[in-house]
C-alpha atoms as a PDB file:
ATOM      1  CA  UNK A   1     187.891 134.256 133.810  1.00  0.00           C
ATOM      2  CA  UNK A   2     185.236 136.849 133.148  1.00  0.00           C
ATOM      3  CA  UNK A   3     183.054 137.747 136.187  1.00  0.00           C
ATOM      4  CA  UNK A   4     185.425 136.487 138.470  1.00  0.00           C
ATOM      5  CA  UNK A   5     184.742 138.340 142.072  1.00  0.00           C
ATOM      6  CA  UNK A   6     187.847 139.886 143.282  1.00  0.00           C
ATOM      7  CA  UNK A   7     189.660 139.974 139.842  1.00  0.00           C
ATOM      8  CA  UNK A   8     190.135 143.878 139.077  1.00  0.00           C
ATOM      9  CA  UNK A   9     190.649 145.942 135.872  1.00  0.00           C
ATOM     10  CA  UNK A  10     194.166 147.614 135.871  1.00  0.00           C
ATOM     11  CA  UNK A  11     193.196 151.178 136.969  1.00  0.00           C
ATOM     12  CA  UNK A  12     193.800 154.362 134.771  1.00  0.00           C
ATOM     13  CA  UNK A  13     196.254 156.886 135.954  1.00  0.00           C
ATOM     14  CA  UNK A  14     194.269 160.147 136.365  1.00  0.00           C
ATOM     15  CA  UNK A  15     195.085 163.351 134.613  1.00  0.00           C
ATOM     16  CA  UNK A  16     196.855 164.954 137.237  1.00  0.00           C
ATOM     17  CA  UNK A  17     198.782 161.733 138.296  1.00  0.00           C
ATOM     18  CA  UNK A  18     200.565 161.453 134.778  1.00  0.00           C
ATOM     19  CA  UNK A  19     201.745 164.782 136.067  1.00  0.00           C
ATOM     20  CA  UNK A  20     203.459 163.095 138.789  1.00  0.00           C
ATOM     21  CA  UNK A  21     206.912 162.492 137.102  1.00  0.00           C
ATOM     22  CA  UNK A  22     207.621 165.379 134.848  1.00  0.00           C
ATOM     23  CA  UNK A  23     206.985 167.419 138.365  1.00  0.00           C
ATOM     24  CA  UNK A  24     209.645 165.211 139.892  1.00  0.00           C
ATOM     25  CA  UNK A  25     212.116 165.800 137.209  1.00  0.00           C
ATOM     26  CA  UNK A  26     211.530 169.601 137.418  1.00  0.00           C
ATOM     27  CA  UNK A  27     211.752 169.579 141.127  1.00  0.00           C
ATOM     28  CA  UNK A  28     215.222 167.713 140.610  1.00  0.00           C
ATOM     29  CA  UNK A  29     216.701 169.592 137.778  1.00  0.00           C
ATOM     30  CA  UNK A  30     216.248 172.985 139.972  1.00  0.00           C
ATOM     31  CA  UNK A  31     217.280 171.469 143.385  1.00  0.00           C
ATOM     32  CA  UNK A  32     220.471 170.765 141.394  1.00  0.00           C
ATOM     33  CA  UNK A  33     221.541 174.141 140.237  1.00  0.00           C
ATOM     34  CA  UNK A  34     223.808 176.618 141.853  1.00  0.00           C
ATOM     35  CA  UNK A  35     222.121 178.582 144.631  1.00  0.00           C
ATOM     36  CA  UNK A  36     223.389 181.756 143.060  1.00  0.00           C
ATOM     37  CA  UNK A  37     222.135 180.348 139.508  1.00  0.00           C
ATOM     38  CA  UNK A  38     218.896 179.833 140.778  1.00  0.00           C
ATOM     39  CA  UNK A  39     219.118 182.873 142.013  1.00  0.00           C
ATOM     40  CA  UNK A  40     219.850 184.791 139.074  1.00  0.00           C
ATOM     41  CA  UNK A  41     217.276 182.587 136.974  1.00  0.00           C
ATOM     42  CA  UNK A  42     214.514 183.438 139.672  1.00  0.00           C
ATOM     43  CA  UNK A  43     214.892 186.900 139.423  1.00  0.00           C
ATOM     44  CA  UNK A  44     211.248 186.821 137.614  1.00  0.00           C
ATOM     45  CA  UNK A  45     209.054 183.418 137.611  1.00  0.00           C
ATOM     46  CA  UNK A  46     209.685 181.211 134.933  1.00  0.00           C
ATOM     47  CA  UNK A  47     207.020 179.442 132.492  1.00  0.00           C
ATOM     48  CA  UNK A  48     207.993 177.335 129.835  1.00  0.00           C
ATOM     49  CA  UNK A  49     206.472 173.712 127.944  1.00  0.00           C
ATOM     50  CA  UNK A  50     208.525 170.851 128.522  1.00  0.00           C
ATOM     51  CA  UNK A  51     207.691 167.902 125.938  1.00  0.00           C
ATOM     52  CA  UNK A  52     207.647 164.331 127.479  1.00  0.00           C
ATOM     53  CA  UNK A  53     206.682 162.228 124.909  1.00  0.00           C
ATOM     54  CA  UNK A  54     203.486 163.384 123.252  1.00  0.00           C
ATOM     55  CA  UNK A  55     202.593 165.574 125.705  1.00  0.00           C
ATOM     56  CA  UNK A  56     203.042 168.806 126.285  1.00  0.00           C
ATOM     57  CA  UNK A  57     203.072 170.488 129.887  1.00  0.00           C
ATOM     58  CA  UNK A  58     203.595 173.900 131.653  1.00  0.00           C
ATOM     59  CA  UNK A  59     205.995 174.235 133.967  1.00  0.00           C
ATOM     60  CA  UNK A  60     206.344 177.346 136.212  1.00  0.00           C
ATOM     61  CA  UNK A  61     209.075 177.777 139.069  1.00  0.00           C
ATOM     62  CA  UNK A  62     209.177 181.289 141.319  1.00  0.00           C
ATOM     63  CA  UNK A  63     210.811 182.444 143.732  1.00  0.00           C
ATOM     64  CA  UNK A  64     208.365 182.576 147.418  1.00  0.00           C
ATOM     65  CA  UNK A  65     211.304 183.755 149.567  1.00  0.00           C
ATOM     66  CA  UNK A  66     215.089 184.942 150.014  1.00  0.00           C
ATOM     67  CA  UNK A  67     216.172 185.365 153.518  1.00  0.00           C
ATOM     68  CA  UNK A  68     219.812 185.210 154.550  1.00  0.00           C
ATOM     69  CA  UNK A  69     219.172 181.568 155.910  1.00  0.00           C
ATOM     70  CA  UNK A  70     217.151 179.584 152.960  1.00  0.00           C
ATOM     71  CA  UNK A  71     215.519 180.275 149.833  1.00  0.00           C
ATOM     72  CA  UNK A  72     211.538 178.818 149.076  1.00  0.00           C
ATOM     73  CA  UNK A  73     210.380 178.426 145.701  1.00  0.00           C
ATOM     74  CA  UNK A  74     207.401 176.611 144.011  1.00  0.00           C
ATOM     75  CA  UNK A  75     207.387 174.597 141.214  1.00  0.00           C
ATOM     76  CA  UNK A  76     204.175 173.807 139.659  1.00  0.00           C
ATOM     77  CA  UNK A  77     203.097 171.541 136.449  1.00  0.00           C
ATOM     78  CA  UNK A  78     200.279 171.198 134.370  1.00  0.00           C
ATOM     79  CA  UNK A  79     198.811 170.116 130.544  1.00  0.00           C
ATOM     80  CA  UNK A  80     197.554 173.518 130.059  1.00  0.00           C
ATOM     81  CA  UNK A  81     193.635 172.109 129.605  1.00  0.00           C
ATOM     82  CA  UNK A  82     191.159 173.901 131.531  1.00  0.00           C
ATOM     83  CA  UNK A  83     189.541 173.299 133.915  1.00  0.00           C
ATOM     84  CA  UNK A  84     192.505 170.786 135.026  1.00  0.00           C
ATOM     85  CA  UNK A  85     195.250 173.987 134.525  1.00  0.00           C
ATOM     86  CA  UNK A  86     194.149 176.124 137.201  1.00  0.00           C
ATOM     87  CA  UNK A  87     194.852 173.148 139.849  1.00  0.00           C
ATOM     88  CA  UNK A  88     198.417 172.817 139.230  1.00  0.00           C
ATOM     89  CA  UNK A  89     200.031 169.855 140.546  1.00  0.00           C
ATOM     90  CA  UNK A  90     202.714 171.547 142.638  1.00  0.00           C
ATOM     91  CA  UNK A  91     205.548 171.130 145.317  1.00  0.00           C
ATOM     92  CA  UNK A  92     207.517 173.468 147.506  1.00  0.00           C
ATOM     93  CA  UNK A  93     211.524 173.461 148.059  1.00  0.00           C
ATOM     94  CA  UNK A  94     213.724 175.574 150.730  1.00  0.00           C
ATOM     95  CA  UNK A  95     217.541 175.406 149.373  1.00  0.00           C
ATOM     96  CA  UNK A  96     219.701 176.342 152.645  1.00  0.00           C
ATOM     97  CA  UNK A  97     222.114 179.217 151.966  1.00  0.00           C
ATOM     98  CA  UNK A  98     224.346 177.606 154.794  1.00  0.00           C
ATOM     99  CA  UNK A  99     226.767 174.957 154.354  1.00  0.00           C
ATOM    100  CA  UNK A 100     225.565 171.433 156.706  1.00  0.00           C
ATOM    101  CA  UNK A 101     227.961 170.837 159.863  1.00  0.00           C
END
């Protein structure tokens, strides 16, 4: 039913949406390691390309803090197309070093 009012055209993901789920993935794979392998990994930030389908993306983790109560890292993704890659998509994670009551 063309020109139907109210009937809407499915909407297009936009760029930095697509990089919604490879960020959550990241953010998952490093909330799962080891504190001290984190740690040791963090020792200098990380950048690598992680392949999800197609696509390519950059993925950088580093280490914000170490305090003797938490850690606070970043993790940040992008496709590595300017102007789009200097507005990483990012998200922020404090890993306790104490154990929960």
């Amino acid at each position: 039913m063309a020109g139907v009012r109210g009937a809407s055209k499915p909407k297009r993901m936009g760029r930095r949406e697509t990089w919604r789920p490879v960020l959550d993935a990241e953010v998952k794979r490093w909330s799962q390691l080891p504190l001290e392998r984190l740690l040791e990994e963090l020792q200098e930030p990380q950048a690598c390309q992680v392949a999800v389908g197609s696509k390519s993306y950059t993925v950088e983790v580093e280490l914000l803090e170490n305090t003797d109560k938490y850690v606070h890292l970043i993790v940040a993704v992008d496709d590595g197309f300017l102007p789009w890659a200097m507005f990483p998509l990012f998200e922020g994670m404090i890993r306790s070093k104490t154990a929960s009551p």
